[in-house]
Structure formats: C-alpha cells, structure tokens
Protein backbone atom coordinates (compact mmCIF):
# COMPACT_ATOMS: atom_id res chain seq x y z
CA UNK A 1 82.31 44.46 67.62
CA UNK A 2 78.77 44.09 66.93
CA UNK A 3 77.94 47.97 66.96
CA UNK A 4 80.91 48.30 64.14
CA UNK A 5 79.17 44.86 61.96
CA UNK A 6 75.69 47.40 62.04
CA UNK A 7 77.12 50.13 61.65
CA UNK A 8 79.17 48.63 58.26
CA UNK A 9 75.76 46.79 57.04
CA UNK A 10 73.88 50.10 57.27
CA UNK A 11 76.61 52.12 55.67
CA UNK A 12 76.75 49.66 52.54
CA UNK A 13 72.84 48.84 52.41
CA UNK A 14 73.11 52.76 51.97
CA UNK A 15 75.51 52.84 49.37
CA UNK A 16 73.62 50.29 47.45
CA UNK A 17 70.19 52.37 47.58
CA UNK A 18 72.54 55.55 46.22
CA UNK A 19 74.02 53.63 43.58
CA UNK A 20 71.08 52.02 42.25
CA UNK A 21 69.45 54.21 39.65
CA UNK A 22 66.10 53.96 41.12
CA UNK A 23 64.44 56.74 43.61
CA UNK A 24 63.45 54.86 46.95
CA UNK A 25 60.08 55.34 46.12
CA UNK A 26 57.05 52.65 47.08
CA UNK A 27 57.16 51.28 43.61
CA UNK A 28 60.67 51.34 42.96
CA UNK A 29 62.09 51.85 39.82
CA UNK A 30 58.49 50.94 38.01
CA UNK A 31 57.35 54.20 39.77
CA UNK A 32 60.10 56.34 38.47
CA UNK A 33 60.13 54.91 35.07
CA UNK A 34 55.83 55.85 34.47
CA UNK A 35 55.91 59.11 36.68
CA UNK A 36 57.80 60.55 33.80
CA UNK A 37 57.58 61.03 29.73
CA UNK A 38 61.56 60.46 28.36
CA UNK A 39 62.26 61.47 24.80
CA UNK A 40 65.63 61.66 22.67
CA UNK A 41 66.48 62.66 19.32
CA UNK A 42 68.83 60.63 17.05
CA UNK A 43 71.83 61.55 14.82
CA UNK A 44 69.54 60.35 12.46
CA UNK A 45 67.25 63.29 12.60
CA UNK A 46 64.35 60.64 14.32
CA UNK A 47 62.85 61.44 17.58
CA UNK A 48 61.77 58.86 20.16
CA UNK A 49 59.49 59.26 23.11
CA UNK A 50 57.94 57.57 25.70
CA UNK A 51 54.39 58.93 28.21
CA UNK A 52 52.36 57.21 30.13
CA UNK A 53 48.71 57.89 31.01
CA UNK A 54 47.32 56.61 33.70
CA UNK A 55 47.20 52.30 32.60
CA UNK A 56 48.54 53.38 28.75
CA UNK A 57 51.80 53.69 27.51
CA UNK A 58 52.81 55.31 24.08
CA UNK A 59 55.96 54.45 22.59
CA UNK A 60 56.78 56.81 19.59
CA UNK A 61 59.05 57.00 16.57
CA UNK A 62 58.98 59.69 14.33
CA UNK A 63 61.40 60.01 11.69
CA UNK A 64 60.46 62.89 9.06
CA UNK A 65 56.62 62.07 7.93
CA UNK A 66 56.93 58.39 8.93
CA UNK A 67 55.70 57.33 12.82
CA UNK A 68 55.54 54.12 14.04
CA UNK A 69 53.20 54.01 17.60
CA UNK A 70 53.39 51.35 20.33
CA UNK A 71 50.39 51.81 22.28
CA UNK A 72 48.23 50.59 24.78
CA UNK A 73 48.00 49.10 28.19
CA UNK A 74 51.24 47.97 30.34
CA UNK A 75 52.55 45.96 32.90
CA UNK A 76 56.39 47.55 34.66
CA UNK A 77 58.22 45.57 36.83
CA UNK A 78 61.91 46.64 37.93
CA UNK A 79 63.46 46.27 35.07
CA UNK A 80 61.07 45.15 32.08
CA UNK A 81 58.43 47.60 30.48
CA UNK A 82 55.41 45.43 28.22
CA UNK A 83 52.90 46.99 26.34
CA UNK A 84 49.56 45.31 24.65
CA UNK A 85 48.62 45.82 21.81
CA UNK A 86 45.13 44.03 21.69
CA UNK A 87 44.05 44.92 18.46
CA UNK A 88 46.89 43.59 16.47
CA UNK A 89 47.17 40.70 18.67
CA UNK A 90 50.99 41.69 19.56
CA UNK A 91 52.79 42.59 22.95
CA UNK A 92 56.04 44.26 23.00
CA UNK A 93 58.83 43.69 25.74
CA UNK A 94 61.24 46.26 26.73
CA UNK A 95 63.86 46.31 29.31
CA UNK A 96 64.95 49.20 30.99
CA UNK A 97 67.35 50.96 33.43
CA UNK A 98 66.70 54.17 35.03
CA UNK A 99 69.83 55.96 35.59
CA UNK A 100 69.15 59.62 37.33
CA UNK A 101 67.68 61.85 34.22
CA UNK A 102 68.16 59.27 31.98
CA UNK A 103 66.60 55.77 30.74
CA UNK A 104 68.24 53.19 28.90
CA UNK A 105 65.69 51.25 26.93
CA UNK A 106 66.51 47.73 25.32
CA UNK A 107 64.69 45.52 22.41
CA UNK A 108 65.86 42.28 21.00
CA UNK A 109 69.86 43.53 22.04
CA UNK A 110 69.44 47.42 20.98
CA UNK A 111 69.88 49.94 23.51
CA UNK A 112 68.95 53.60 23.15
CA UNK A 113 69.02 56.37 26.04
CA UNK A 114 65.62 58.63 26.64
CA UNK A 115 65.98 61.78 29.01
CA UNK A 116 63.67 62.95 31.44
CA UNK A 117 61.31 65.30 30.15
C-alpha cells in the first residue's frame, strides 16, 4: 500500500511540474521569463516588446511614430515583473504567466499575450 501512495504522489507532483507553464529551471519561472525577449503585434497596427539585459528591462510600445519606453532595473519573482524607473521617480508592476512560447502580461486588470522571440 505504501509503494502505490509514492508511486501516486510522484506521478501527480509530476503532472503538476508539466502543467505548470514554467521550465524546471533553478530560477523558476523568473528564469524563463528574462532568458527571453517576447514581442506581439496588435490589431491595432502597435507592436509591443519586452528584452532584458543583464539587471535592465525594456518594455516597449510603438504604435506608428509614437513609443512609449519602460526602462530600467528589475526585480522578477514567480509571477510579478517590476521595473524602476529612478529618474522619473516611478516603478511599474506587472504580473505575468509564462505559458510554453507564450507570456501573458497584466497591468491594472489588462492582459496582453507576448511570444517568444
């Protein structure tokens, strides 16, 4: 009885780490969300991306000549992404969820979906 209550715990402590969205890497899903840039591209015709740089993150949307940039350094834990701003005094809070190719990134209730680039 035993041997089939391990065997069940290791089969859905399994499933769990498949189903996740994150890589089982050291980091978790902070190491998967800054080993990679993510971009998309609206119906709008506006573009959104998202690279990091060693400690800096650059959060960018560019719709025809206008851009607004969110840059600087950042802190990622599993499931929130913040980025200083120090010269303008302001910090910016994102969640996130990595799901395979694909990142779904939240602010103040909006939701839009980056891919892996």
């Amino acid at each position: 009885m035993k041997k089939f209550v391990i065997l069940l715990l290791s089969f859905l402590l399994a499933a769990v780490l498949l189903l996740s969205g994150c890589e089982t890497a050291p980091d978790g899903c902070a190491h998967e969300l800054t080993d990679h840039s993510w971009q998309a591209s609206l119906e709008s015709g506006a573009t959104v991306s998202l690279d990091f740089s060693g400690e800096y993150a650059c959060l960018k949307i560019q719709s025809g000549d206008e851009a607004v940039k969110i840059s600087g350094k950042y802190l990622a834990g599993e499931s929130e992404l913040v980025i200083f701003m120090p010269e303008i005094y302001q910090n910016y809070g994102f969640e996130y969820t990595p799901r395979g190719n694909f990142l779904d990134l939240s602010y103040e209730g909006k939701t839009i979906t980056l891919k892996k680039s």
